[in-house]
Protein backbone atom coordinates (compact mmCIF):
# COMPACT_ATOMS: atom_id res chain seq x y z
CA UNK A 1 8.06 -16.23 -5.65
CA UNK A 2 5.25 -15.45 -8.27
CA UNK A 3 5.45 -12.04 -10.05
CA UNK A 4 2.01 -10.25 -10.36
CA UNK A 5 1.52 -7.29 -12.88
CA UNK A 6 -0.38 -4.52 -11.53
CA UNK A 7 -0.79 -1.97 -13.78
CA UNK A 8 1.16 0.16 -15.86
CA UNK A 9 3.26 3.44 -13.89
CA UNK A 10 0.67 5.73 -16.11
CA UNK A 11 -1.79 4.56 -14.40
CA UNK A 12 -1.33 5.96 -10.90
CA UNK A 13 -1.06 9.53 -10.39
CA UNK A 14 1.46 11.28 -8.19
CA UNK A 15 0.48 11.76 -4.34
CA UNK A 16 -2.34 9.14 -5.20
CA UNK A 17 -2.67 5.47 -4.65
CA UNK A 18 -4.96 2.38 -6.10
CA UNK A 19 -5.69 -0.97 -4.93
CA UNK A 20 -5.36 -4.16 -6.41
CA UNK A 21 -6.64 -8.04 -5.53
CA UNK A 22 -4.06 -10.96 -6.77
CA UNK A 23 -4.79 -14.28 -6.41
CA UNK A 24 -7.30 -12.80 -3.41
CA UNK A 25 -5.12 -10.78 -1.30
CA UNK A 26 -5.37 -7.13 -1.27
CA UNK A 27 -2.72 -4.81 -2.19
CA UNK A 28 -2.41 -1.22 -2.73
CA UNK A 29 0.74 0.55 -4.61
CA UNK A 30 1.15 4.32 -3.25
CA UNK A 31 3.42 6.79 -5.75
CA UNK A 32 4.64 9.61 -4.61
CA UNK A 33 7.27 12.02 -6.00
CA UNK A 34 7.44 9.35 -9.17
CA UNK A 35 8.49 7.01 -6.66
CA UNK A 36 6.62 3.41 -6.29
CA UNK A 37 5.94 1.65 -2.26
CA UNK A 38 3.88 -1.37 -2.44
CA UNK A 39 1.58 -3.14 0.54
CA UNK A 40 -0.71 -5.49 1.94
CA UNK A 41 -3.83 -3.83 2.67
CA UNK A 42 -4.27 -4.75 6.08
CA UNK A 43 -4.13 -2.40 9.16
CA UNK A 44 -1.87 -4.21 11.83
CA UNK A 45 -3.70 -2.68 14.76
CA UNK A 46 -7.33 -4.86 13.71
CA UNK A 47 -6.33 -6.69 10.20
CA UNK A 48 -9.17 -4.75 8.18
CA UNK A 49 -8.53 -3.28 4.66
CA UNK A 50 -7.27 0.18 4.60
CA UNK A 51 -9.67 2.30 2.45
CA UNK A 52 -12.98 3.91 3.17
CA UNK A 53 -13.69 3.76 -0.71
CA UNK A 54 -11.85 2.15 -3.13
CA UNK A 55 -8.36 3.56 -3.94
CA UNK A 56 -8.54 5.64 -0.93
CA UNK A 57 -5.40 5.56 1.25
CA UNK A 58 -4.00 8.46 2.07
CA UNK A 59 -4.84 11.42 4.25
CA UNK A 60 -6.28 14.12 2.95
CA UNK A 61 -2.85 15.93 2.19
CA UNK A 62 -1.64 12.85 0.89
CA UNK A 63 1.32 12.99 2.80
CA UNK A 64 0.72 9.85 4.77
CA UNK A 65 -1.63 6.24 4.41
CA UNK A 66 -4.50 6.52 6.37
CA UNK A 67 -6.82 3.66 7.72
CA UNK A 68 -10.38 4.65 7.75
CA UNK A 69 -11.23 2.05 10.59
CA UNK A 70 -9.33 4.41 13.14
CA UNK A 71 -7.66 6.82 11.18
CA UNK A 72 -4.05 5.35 12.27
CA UNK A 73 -1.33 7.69 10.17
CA UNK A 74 1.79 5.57 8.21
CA UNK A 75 4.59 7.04 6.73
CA UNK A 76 4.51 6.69 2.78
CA UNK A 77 8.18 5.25 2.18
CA UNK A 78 8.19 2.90 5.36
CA UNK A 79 5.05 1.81 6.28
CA UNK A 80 5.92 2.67 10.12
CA UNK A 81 2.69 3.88 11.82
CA UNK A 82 3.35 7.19 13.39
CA UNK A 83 -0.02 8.11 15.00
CA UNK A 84 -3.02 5.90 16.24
CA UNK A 85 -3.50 2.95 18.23
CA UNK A 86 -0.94 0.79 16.04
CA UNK A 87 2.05 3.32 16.79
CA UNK A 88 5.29 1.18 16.16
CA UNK A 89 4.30 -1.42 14.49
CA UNK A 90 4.49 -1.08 10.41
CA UNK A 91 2.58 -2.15 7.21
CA UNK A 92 3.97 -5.35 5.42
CA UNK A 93 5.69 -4.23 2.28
CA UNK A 94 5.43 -5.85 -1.19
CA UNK A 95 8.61 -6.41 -3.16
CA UNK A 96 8.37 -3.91 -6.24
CA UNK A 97 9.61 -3.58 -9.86
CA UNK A 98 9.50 -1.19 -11.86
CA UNK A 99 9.77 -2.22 -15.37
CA UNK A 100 11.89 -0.06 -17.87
CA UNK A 101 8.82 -0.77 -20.62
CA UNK A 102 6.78 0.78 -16.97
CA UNK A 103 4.61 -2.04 -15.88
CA UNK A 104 4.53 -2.37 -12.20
CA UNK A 105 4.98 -5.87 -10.85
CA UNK A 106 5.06 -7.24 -7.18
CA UNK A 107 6.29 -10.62 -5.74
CA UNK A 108 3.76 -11.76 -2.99
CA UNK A 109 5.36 -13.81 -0.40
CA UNK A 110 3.24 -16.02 1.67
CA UNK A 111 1.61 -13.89 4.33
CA UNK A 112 1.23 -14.71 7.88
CA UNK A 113 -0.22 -12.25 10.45
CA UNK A 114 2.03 -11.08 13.42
């Protein structure tokens, strides 16, 4: 599977996240408590991007992602949507690195929709 840098850990702030194209499909990297979760930006309830503006995905405590289509609520470290119309169903994560020098670096597998 191809790895993609991102960006470097720097970068993103804490309880923040920012969103990336590669090779023309969205992504967004969320960090929260230092910690790194990686997805494709696409709501499962009606496949549009997340964000209302760009980098914005979380809620306004930035306690959970948010998408701005329908406000739908998902939990940070799973993806699992735990209020709106998509209740159940879950974000499809990125595999994630971390490297030690503290570039960020996912492996997109092919996507498919559900």
């Amino acid at each position: 599977m191809p790895r993609h840098r991102l960006c470097h850990t720097s970068d993103i702030a804490n309880d923040s996240a920012r969103g990336f194209n590669v090779d023309g499909t969205s992504v967004f990297v969320v960090k929260k408590f230092d910690r790194l979760y990686a997805y494709h930006n696409r709501c499962p309830h009606l496949g549009v991007p997340l964000e209302w503006l760009p980098d914005k995905f979380l809620d306004t405590g930035a306690e959970l992602i948010q998408c701005a289509t329908h406000g739908a609520l998902f939990v940070i470290e799973s993806g699992e949507c735990v209020a709106g119309p998509c209740s159940g169903q879950q974000l499809r994560p990125l595999a994630l690195e971390q490297h030690p020098n503290g570039d960020i670096v996912v492996a997109l597998q092919p996507f498919s929709p559900d």
